[in-house]
C-alpha atoms as a PDB file:
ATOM      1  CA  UNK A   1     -14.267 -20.591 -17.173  1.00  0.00           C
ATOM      2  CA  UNK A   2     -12.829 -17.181 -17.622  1.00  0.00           C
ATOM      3  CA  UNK A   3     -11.630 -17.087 -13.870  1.00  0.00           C
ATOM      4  CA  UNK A   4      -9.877 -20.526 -14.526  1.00  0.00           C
ATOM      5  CA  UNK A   5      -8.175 -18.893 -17.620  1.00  0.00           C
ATOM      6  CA  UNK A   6      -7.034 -15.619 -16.015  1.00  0.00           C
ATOM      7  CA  UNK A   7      -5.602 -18.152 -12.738  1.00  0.00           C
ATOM      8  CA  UNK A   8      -3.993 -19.752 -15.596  1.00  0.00           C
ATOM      9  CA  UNK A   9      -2.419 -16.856 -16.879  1.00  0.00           C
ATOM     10  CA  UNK A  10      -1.408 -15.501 -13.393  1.00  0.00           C
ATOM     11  CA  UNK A  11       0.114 -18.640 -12.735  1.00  0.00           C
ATOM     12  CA  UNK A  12       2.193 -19.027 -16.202  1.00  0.00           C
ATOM     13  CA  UNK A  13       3.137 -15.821 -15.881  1.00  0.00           C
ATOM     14  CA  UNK A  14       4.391 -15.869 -12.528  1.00  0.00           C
ATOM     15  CA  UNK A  15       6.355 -18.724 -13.405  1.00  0.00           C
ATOM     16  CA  UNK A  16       8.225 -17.334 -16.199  1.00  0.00           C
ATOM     17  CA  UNK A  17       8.870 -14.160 -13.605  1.00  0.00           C
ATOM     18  CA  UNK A  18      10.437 -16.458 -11.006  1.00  0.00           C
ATOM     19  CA  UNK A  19      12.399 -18.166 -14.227  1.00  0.00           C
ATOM     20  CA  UNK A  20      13.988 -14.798 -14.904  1.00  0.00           C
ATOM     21  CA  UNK A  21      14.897 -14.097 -11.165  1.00  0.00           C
ATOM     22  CA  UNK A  22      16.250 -17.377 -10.699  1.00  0.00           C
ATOM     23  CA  UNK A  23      18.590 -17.606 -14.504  1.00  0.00           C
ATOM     24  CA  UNK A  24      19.581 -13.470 -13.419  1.00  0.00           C
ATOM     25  CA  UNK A  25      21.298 -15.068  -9.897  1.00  0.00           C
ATOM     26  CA  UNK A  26      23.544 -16.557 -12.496  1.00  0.00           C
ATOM     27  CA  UNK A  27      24.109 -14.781 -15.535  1.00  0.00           C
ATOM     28  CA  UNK A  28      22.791 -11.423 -17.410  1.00  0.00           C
ATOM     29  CA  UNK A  29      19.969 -10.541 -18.957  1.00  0.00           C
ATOM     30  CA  UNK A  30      21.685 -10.858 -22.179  1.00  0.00           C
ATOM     31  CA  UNK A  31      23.008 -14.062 -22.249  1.00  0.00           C
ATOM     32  CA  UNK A  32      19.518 -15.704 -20.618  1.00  0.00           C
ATOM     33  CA  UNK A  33      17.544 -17.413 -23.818  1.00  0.00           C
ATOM     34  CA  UNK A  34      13.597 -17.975 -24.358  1.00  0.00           C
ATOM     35  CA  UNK A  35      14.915 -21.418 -24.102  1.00  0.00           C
ATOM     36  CA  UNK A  36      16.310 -21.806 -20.492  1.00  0.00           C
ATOM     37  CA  UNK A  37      13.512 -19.642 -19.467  1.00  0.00           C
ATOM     38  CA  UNK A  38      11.049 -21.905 -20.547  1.00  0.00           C
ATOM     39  CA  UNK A  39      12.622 -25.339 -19.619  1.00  0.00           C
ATOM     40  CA  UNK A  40      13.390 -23.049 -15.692  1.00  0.00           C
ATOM     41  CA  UNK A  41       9.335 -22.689 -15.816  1.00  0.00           C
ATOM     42  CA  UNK A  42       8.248 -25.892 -16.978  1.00  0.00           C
ATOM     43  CA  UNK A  43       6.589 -24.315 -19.995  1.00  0.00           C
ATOM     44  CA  UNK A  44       6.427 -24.549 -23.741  1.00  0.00           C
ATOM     45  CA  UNK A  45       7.393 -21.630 -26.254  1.00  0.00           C
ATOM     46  CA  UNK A  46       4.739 -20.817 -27.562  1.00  0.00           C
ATOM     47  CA  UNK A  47       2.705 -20.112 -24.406  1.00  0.00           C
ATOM     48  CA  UNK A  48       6.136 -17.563 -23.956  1.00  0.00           C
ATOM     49  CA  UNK A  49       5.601 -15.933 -26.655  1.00  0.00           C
ATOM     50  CA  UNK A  50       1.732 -15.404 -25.974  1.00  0.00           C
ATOM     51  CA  UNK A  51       2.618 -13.097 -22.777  1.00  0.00           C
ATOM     52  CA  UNK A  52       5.951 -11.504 -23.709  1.00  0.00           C
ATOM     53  CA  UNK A  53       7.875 -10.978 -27.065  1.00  0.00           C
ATOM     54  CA  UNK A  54      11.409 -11.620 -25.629  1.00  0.00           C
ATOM     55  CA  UNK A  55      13.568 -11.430 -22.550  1.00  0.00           C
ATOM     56  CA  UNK A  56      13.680  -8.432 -22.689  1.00  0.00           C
ATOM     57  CA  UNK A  57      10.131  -7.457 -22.630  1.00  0.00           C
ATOM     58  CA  UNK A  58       9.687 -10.029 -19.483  1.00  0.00           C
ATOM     59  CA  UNK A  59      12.500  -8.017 -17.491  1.00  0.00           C
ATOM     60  CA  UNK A  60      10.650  -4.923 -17.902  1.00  0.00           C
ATOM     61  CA  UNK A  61       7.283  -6.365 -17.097  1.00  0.00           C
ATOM     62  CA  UNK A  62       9.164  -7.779 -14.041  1.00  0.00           C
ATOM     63  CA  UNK A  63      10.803  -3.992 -13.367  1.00  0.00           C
ATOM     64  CA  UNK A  64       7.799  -2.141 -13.926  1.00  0.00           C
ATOM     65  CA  UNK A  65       5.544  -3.893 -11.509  1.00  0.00           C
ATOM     66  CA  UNK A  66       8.188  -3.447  -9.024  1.00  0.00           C
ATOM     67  CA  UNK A  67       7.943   0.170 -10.044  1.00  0.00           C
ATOM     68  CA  UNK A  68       4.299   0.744 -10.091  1.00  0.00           C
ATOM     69  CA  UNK A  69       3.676  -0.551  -6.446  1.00  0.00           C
ATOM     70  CA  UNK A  70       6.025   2.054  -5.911  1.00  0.00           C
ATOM     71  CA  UNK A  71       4.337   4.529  -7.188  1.00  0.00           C
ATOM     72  CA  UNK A  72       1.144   3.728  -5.404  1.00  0.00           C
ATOM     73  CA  UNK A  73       3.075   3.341  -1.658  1.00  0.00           C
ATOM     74  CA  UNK A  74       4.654   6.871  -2.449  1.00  0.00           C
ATOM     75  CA  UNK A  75       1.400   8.193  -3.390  1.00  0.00           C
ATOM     76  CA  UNK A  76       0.244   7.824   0.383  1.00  0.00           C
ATOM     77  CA  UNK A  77       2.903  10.130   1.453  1.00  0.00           C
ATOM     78  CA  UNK A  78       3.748  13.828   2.026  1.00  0.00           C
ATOM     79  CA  UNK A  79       6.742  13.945   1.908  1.00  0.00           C
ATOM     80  CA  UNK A  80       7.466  17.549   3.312  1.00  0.00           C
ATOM     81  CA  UNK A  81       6.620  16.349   6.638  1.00  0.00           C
ATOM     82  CA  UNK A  82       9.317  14.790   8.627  1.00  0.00           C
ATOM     83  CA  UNK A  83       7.152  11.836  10.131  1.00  0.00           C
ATOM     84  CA  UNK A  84       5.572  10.810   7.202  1.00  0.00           C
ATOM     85  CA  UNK A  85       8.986  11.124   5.243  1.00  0.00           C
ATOM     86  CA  UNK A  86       9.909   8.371   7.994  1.00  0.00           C
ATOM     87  CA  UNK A  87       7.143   6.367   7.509  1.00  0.00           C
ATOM     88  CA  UNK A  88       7.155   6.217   3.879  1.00  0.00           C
ATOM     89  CA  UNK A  89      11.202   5.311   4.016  1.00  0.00           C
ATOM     90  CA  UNK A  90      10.196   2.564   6.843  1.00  0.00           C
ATOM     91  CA  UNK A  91       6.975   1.531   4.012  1.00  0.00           C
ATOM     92  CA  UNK A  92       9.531   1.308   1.440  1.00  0.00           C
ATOM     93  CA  UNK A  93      12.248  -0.685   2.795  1.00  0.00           C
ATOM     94  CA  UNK A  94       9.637  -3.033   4.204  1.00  0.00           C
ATOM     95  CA  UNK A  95       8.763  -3.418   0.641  1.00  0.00           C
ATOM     96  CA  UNK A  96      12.580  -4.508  -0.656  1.00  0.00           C
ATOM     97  CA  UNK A  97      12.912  -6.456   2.730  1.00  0.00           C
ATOM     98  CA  UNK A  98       9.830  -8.246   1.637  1.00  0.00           C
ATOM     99  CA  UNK A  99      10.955  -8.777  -2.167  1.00  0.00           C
ATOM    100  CA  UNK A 100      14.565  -8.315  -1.364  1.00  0.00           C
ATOM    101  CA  UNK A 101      15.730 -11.264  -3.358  1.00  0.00           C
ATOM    102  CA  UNK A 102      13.913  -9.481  -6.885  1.00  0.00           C
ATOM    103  CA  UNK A 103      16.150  -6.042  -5.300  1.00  0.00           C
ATOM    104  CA  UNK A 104      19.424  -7.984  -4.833  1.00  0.00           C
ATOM    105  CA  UNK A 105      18.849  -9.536  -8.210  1.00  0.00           C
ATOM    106  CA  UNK A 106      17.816  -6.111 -10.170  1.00  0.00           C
ATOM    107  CA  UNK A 107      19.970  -4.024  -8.774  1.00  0.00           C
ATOM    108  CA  UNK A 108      23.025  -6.435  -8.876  1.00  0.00           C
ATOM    109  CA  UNK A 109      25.639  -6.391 -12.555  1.00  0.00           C
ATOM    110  CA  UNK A 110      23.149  -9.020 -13.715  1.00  0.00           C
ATOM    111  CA  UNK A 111      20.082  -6.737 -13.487  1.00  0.00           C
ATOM    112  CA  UNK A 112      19.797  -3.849 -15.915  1.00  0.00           C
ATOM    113  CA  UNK A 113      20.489  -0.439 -14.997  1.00  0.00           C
ATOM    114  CA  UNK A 114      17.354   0.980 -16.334  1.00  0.00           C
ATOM    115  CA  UNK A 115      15.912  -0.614 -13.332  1.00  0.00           C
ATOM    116  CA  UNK A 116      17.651   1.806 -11.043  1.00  0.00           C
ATOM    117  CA  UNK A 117      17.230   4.963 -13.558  1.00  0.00           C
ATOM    118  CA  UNK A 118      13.458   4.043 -12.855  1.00  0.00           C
ATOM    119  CA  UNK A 119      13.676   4.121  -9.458  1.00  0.00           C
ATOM    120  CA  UNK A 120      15.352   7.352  -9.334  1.00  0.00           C
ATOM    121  CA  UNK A 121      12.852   8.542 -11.389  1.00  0.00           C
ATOM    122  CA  UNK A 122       9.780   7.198  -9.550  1.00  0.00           C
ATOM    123  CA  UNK A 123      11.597   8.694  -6.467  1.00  0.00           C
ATOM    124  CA  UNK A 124      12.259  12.145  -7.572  1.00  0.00           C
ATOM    125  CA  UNK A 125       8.936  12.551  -9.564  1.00  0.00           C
ATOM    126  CA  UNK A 126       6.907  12.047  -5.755  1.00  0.00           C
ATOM    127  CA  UNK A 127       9.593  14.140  -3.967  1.00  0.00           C
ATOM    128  CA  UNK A 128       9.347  17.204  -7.052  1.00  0.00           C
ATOM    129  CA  UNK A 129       5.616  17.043  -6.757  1.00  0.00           C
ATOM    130  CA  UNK A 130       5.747  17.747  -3.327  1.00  0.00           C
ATOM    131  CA  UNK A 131       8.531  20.577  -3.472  1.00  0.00           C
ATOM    132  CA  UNK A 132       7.782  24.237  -2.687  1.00  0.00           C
ATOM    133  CA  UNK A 133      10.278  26.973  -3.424  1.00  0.00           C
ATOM    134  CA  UNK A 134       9.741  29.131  -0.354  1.00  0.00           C
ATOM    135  CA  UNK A 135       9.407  26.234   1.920  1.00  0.00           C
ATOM    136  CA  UNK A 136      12.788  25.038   0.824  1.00  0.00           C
ATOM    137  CA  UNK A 137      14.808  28.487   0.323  1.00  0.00           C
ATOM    138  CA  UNK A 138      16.239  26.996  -2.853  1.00  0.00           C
ATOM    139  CA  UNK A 139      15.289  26.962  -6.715  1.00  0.00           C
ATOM    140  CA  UNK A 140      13.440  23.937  -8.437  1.00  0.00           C
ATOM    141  CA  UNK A 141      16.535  23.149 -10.645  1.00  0.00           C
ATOM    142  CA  UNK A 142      18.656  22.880  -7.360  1.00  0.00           C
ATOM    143  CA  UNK A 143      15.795  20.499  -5.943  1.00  0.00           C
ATOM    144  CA  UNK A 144      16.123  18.457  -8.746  1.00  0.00           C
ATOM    145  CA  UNK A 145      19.984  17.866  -8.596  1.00  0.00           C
ATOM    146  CA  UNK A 146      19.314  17.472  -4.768  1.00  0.00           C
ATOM    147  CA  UNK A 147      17.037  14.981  -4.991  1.00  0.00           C
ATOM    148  CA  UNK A 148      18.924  13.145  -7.893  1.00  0.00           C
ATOM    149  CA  UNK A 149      22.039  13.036  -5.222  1.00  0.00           C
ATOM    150  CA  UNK A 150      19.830  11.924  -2.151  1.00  0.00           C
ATOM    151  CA  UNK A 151      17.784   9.697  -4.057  1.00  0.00           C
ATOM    152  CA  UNK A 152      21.376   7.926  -5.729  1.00  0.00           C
ATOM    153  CA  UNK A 153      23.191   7.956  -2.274  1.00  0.00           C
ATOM    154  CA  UNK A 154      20.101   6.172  -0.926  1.00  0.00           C
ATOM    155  CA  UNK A 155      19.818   3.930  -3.965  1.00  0.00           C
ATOM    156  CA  UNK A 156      23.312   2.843  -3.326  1.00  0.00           C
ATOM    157  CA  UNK A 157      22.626   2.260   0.792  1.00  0.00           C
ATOM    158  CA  UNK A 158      19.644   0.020  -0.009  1.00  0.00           C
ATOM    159  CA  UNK A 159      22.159  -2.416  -2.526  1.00  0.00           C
ATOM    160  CA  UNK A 160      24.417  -2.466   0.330  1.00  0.00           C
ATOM    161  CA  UNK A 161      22.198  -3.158   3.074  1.00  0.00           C
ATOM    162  CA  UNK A 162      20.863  -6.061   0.678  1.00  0.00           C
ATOM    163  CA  UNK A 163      24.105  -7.498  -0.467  1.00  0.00           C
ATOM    164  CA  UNK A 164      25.296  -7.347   3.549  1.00  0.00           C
ATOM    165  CA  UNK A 165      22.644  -9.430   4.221  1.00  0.00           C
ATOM    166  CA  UNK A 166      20.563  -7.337   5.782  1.00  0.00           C
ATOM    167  CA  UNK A 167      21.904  -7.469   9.057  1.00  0.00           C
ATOM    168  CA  UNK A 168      20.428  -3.475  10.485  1.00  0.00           C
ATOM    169  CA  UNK A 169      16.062  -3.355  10.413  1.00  0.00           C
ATOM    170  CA  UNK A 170      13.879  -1.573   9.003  1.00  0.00           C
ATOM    171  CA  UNK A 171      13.626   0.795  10.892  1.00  0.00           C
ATOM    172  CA  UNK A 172      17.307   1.439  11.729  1.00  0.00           C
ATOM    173  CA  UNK A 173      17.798   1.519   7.865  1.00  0.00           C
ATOM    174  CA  UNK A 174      15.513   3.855   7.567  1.00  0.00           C
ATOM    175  CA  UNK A 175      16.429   6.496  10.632  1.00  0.00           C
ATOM    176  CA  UNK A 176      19.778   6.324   8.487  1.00  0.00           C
ATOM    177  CA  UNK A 177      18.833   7.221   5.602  1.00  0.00           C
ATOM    178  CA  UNK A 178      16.787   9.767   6.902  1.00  0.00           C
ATOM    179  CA  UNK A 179      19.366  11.164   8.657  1.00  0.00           C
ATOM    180  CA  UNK A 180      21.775  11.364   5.664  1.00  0.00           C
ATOM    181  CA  UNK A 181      18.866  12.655   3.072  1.00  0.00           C
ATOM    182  CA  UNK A 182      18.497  15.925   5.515  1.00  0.00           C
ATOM    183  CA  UNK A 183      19.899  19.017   4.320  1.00  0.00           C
ATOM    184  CA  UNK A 184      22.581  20.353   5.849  1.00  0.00           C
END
């Protein structure tokens, strides 16, 4: 019974997900209602309000999922070596070509900019764990703004590629961004 219940709740609460996503193609997060969200997903109020106190708190839920398996693919990386830099780009941009609708949707002027900010922070937080002073011949407050810039350039590269359509792989994508995140 409680397996049925928790499929239940997966499966209400991936609906109201996919409700955002599809009511965010059209309009912004702050003119969406708790109503069209609910009619989008087929489901009553009140079960809304038993997951998620508004909108709001559904975007974030959405946003920090994204985030999170993030956090756990950049985990498996060191990213002071050059190959595995590579690999966890190529990882990563697998990940938005496999969810790249959510990306095009978050990062677009109907997505909040807090999801970005979070990225950038996700980002930077691996890459600072990772830094070492002498290995780099600069100072940690130089990383940071570094990484801030690379990590924002690249940011920007990855809404492009998505709102192109995608056109260059993976793996192309990621060889370029590579190549433009090395220090002179």
């Amino acid at each position: 019974m409680t397996q049925k219940l928790d499929r239940r709740k997966r499966y209400t609460r991936m609906a109201l997900k996919n409700s955002l996503m599809e009511l965010l193609k059209e309009k912004p997060i702050s003119s969406i209602t708790i109503k069209e969200i609910c009619e989008q997903a087929d489901i009553n109020r009140s079960t809304f309000y038993s997951h998620y106190a508004d909108q709001y708190d559904l975007l974030t839920n959405v946003e920090d999922e994204i985030v999170d398996e993030m956090n756990q693919a950049l985990m498996q990386y060191d990213y002071t070596k050059e190959k595995e830099a590579l690999a966890m780009l190529t990882y990563l941009l697998e990940y938005v070509y496999s969810r790249h609708e959510h990306f095009r949707i978050l990062f677009s002027e109907h997505g909040n900019k807090r999801f970005t900010y979070k990225v950038m922070y996700a980002a930077q937080t691996h890459i600072m764990n990772n830094f070492s002073e002498p290995e780099y011949k600069i100072s940690k407050t130089a990383a940071k703004y570094l990484t801030i810039y690379s990590i924002s350039g690249s940011i920007t590269v990855i809404e492009y590629w998505l709102e192109s359509g995608m056109k260059e792989s993976v793996d192309e994508m990621a060889k370029i961004i590579a190549e433009m995140s090395k220090p002179c």
